[in-house]
C-alpha atoms as a PDB file:
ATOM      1  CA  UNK A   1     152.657  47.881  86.791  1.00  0.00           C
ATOM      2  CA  UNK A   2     154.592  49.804  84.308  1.00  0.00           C
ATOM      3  CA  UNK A   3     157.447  51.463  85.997  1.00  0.00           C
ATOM      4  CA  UNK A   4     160.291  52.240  82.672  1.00  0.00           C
ATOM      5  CA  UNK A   5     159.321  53.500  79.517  1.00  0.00           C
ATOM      6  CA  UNK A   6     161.704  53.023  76.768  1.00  0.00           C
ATOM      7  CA  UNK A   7     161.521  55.510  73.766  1.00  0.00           C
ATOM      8  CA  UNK A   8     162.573  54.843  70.062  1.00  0.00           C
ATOM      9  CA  UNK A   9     164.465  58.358  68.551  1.00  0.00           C
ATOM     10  CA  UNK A  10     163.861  59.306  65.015  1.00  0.00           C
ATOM     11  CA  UNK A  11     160.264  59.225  64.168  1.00  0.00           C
ATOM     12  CA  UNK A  12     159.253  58.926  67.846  1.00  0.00           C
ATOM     13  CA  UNK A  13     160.569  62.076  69.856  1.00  0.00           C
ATOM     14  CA  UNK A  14     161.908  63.458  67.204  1.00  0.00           C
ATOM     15  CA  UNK A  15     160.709  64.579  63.606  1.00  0.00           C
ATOM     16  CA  UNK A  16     163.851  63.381  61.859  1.00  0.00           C
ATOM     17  CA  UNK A  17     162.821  60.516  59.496  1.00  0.00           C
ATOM     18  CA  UNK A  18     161.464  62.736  56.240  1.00  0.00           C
ATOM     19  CA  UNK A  19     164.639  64.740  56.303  1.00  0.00           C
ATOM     20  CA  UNK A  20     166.922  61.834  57.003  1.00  0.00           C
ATOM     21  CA  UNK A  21     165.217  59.724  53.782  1.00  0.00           C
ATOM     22  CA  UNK A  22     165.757  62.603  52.039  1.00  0.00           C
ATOM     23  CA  UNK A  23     169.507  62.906  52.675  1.00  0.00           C
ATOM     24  CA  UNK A  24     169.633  59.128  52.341  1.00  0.00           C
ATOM     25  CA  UNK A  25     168.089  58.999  48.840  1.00  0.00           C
ATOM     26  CA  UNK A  26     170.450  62.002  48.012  1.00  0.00           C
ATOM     27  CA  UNK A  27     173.210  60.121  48.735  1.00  0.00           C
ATOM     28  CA  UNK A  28     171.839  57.322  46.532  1.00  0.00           C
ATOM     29  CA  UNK A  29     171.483  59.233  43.828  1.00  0.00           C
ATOM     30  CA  UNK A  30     174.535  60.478  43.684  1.00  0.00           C
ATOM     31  CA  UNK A  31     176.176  56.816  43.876  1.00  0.00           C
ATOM     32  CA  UNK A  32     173.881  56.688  40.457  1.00  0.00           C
ATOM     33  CA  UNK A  33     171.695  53.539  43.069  1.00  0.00           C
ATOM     34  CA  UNK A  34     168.600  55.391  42.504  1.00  0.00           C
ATOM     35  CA  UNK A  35     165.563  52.872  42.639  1.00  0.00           C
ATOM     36  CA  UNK A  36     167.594  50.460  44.734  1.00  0.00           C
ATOM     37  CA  UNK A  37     164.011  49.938  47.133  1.00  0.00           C
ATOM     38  CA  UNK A  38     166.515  47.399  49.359  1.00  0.00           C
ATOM     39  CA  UNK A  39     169.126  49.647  49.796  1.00  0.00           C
ATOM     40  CA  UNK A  40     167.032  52.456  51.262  1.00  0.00           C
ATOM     41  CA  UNK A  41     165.433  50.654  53.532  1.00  0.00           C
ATOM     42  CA  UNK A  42     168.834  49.221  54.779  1.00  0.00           C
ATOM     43  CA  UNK A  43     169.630  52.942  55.376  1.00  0.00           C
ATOM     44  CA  UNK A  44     166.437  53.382  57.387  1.00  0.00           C
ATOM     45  CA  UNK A  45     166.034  51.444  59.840  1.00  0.00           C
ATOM     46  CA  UNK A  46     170.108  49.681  59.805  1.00  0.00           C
ATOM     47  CA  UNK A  47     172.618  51.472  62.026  1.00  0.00           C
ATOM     48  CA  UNK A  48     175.416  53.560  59.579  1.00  0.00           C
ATOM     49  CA  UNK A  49     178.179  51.094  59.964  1.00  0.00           C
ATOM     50  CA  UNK A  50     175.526  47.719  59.070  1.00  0.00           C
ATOM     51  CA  UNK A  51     173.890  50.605  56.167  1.00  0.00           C
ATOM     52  CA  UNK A  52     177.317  50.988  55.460  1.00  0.00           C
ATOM     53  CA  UNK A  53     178.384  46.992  55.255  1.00  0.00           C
ATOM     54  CA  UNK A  54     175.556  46.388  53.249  1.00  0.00           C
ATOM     55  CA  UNK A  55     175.443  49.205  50.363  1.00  0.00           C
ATOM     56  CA  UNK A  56     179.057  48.658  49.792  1.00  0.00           C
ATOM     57  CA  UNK A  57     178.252  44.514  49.484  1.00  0.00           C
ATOM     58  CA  UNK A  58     175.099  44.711  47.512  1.00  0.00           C
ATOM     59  CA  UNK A  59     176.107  47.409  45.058  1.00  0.00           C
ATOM     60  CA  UNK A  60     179.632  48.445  42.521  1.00  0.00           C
ATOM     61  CA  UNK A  61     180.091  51.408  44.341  1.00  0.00           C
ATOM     62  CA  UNK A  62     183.624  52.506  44.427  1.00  0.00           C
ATOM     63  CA  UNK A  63     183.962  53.162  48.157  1.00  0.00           C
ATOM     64  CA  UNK A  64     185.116  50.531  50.906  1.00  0.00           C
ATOM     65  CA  UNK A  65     182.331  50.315  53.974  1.00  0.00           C
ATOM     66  CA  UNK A  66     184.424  52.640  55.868  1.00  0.00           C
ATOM     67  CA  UNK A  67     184.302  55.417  53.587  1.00  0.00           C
ATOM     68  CA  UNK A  68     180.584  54.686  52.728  1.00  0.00           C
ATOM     69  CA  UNK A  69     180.732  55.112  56.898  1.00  0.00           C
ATOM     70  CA  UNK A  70     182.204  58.039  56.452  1.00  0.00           C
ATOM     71  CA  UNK A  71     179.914  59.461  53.852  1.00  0.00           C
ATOM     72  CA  UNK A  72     177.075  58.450  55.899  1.00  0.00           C
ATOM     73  CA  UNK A  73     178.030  60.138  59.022  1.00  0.00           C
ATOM     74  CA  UNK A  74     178.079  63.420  57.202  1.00  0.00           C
ATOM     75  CA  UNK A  75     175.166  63.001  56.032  1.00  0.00           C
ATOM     76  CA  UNK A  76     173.641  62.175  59.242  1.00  0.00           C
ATOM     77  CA  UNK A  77     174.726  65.011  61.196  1.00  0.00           C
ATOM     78  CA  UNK A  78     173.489  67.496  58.562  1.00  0.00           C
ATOM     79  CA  UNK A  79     170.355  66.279  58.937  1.00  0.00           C
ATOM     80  CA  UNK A  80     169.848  66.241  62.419  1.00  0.00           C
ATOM     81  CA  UNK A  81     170.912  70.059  62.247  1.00  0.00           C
ATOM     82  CA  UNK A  82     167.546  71.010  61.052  1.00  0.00           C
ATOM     83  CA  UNK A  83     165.365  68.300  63.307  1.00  0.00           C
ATOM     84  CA  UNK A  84     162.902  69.248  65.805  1.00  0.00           C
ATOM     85  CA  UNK A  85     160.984  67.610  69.160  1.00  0.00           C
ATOM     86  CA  UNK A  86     157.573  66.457  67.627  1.00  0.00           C
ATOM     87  CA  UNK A  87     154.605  68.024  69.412  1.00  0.00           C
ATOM     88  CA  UNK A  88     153.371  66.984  72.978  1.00  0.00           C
ATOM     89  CA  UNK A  89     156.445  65.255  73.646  1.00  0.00           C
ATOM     90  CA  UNK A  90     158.247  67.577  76.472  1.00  0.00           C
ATOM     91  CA  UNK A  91     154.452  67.909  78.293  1.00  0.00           C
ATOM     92  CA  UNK A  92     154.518  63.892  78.353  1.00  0.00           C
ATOM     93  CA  UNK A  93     157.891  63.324  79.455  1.00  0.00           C
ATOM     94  CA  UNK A  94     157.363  66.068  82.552  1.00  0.00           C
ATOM     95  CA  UNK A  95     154.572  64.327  83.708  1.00  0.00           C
ATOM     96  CA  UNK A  96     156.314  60.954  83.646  1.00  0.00           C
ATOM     97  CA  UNK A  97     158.938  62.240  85.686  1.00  0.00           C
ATOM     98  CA  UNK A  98     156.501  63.464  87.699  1.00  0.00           C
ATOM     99  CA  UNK A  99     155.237  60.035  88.046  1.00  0.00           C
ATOM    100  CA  UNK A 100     158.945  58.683  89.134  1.00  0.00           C
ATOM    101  CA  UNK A 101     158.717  56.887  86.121  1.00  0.00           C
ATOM    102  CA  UNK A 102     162.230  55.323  84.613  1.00  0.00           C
ATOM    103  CA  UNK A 103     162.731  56.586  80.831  1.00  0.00           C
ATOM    104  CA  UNK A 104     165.284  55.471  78.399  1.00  0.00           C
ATOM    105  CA  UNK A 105     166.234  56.382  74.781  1.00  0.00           C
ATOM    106  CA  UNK A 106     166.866  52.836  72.429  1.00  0.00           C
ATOM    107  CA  UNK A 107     168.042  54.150  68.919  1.00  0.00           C
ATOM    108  CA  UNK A 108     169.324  52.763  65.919  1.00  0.00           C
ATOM    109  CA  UNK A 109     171.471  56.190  65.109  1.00  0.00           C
ATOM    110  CA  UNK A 110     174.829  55.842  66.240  1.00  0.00           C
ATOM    111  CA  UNK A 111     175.776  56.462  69.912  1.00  0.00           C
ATOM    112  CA  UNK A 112     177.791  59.241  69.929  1.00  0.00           C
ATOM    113  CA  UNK A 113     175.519  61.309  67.491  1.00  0.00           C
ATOM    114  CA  UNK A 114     172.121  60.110  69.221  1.00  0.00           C
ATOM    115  CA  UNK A 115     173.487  61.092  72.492  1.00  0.00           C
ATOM    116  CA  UNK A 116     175.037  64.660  70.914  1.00  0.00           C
ATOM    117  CA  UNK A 117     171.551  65.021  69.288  1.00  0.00           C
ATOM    118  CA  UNK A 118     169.123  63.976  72.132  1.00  0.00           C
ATOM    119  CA  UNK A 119     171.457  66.882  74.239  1.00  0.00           C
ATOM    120  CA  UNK A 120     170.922  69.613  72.301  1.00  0.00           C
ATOM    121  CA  UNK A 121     167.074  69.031  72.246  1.00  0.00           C
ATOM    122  CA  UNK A 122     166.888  68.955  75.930  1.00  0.00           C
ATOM    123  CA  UNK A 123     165.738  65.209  75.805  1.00  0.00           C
ATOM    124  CA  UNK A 124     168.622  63.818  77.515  1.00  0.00           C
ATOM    125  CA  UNK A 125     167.765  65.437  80.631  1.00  0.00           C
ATOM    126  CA  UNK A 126     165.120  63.008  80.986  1.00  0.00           C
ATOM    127  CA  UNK A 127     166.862  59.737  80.548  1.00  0.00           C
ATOM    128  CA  UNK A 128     168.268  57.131  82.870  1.00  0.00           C
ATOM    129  CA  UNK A 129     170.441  55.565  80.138  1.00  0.00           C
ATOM    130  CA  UNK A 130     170.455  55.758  76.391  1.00  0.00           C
ATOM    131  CA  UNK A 131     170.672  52.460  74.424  1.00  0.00           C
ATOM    132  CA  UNK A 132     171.934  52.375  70.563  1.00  0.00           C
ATOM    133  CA  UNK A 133     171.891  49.061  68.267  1.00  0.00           C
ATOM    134  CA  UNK A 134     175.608  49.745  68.272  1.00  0.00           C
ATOM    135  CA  UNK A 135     176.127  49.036  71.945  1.00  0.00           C
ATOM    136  CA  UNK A 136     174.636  45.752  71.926  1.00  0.00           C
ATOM    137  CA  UNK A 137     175.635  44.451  67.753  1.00  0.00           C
ATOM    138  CA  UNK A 138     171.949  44.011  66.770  1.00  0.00           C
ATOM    139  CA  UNK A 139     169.459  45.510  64.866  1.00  0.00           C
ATOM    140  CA  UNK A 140     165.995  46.512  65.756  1.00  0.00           C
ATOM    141  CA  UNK A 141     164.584  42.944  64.635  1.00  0.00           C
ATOM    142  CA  UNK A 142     166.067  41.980  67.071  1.00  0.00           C
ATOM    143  CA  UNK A 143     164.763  43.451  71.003  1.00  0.00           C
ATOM    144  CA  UNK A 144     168.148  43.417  72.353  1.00  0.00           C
ATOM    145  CA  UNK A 145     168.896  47.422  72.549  1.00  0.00           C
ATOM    146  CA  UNK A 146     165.368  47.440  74.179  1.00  0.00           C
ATOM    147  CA  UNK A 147     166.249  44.642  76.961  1.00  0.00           C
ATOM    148  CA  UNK A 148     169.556  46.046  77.417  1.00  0.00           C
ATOM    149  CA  UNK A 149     168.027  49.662  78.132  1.00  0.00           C
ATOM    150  CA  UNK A 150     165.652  47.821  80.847  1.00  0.00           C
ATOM    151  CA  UNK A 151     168.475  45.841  82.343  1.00  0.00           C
ATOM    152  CA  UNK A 152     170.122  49.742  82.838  1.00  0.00           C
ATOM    153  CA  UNK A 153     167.389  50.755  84.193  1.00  0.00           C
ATOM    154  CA  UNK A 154     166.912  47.561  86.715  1.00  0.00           C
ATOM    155  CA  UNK A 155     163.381  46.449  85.503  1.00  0.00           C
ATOM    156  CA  UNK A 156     162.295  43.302  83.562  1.00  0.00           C
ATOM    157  CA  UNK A 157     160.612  43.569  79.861  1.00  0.00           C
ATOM    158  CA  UNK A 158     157.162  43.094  81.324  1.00  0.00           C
ATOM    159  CA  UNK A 159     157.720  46.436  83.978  1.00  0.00           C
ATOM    160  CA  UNK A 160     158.334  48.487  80.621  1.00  0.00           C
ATOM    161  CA  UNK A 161     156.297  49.994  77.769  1.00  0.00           C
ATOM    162  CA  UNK A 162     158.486  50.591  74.569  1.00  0.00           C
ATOM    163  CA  UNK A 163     157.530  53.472  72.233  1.00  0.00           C
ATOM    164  CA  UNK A 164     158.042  52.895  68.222  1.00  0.00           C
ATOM    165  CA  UNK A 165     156.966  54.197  64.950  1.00  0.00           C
ATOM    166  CA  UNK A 166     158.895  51.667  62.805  1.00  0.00           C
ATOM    167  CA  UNK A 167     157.466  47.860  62.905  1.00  0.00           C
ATOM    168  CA  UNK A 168     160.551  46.116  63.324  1.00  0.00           C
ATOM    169  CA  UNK A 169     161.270  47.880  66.554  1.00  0.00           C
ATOM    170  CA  UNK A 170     157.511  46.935  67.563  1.00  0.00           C
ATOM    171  CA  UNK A 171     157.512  43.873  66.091  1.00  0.00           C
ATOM    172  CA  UNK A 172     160.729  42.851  68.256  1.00  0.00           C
ATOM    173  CA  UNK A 173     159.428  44.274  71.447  1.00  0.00           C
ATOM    174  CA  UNK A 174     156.441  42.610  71.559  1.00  0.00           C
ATOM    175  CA  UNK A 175     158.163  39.086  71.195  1.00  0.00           C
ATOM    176  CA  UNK A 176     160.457  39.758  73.986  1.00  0.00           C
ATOM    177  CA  UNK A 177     156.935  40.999  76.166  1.00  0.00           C
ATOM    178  CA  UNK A 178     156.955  44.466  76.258  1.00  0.00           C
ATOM    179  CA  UNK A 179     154.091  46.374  76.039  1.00  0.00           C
ATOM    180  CA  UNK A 180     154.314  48.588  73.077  1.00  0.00           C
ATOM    181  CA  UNK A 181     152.794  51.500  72.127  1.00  0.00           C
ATOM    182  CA  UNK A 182     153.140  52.841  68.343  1.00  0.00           C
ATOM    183  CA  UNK A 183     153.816  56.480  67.517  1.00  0.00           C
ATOM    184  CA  UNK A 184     152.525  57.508  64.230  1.00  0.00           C
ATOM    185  CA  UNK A 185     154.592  59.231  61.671  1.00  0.00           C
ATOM    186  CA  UNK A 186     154.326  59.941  57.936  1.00  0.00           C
ATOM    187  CA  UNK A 187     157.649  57.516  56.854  1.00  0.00           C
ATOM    188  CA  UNK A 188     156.047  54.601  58.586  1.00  0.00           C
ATOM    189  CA  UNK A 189     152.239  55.735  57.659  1.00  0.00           C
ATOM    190  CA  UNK A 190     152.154  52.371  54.984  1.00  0.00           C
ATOM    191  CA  UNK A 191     152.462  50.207  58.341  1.00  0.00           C
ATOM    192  CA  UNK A 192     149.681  51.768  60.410  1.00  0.00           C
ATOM    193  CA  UNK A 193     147.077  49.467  60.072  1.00  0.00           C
ATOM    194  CA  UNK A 194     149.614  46.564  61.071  1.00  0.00           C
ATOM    195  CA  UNK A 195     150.614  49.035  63.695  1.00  0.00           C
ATOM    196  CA  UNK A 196     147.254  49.443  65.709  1.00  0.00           C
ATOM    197  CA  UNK A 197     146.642  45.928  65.376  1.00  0.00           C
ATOM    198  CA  UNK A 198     150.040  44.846  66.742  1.00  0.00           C
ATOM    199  CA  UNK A 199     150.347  47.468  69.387  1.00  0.00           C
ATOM    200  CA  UNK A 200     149.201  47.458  73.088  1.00  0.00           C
ATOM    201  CA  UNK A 201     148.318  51.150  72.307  1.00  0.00           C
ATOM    202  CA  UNK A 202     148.388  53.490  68.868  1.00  0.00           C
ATOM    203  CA  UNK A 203     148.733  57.398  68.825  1.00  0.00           C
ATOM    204  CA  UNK A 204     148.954  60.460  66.288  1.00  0.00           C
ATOM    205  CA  UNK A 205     150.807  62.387  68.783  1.00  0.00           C
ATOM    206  CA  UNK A 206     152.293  62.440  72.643  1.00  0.00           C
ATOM    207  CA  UNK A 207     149.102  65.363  72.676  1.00  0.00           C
ATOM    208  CA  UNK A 208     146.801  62.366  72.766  1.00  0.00           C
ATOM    209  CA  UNK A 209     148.626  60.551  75.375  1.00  0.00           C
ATOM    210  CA  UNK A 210     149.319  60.219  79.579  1.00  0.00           C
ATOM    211  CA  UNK A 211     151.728  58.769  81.366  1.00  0.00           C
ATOM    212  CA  UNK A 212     148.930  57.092  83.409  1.00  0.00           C
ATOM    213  CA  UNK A 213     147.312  54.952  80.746  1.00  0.00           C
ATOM    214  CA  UNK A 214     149.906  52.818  79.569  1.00  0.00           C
END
């Protein structure tokens, strides 16, 4: 029986990912990196300080990791200014609450910002514990963040359903025997296919969803 859901941030509750590339290839082009494929995808789906680590390493920039950090942050937190809740989300989570379910945010944005940003859009309110990449010192290809937010939340990987658009996250989860269910959104739209075939469960939108059929 699935008693914990565990939720993926940008590009999963929230509609963050299109303006967040955008920043992201802003900054590139600035650096004068434009075209660097690896590099922006390091920036997706990496948190800031590892984005950070590995611009500064791969490229002649003139800034340290720290100030690449820094840059980074900025850049972040402008863009989450202008985010929204994607649609259906707020009418799924009040039914799993309704359901006593256990919910919990696992993000690859830094801690302090996801947890400033999931506030402000009222999502917060809804969590038992919030989970970044950070906290636990591995990426997304890796399902640590998502058994760490289960262990918080006193269940076992196989009691939880984890919610992702990007296939890393997905891919991870499933290894580590969670059942996943994969949110479309336009940034990851090149992976769908992959998606539905990997996933326990595909949707276009919470809309489409209840908390009683995962």
């Amino acid at each position: 029986m699935t008693k914990g859901f565990i939720f993926d941030m940008d590009g999963t509750l929230i509609d963050s990912m299109g303006i967040i590339c955008e920043l992201d290839l802003r900054i590139l082009h600035e650096l004068g990196l434009d075209g660097r494929d690896d590099l922006s995808t390091a920036m997706r789906y990496l948190p800031l300080g590892d984005s950070a680590a590995y611009v500064a390493e791969h490229s002649d920039v003139p800034y340290t990791a720290d100030e690449l950090l820094e840059i980074m942050t900025r850049n972040a937190i402008e863009g989450y200014k202008n985010v929204k809740v994607k649609e259906g989300v707020f009418d799924f989570l009040d039914d799993c609450r309704s359901a006593g379910i256990r919910m919990a945010i696992a993000t690859a944005t830094e801690p302090d910002i996801a947890a400033e940003v999931a506030g402000r859009l009222g999502l917060l309110a809804y969590m038992d514990t919030l989970v970044s990449c950070t906290d636990v010192g591995k990426t997304k290809e890796h399902p640590d963040v998502f058994l760490k937010a289960a262990e918080n939340m006193w269940l076992s990987p196989e009691e939880c359903a984890v919610f992702e658009d990007g296939l890393p996250g997905a891919l991870s989860a499933k290894k580590a025997h969670f059942t996943v269910v994969g949110v479309y959104d336009a940034s990851s739209a090149d992976d769908e296919s992959v998606m539905r075939e990997l996933c326990d469960r595909y949707v276009t939108s919470f809309s489409c969803l209840g908390c009683d059929e995962i």
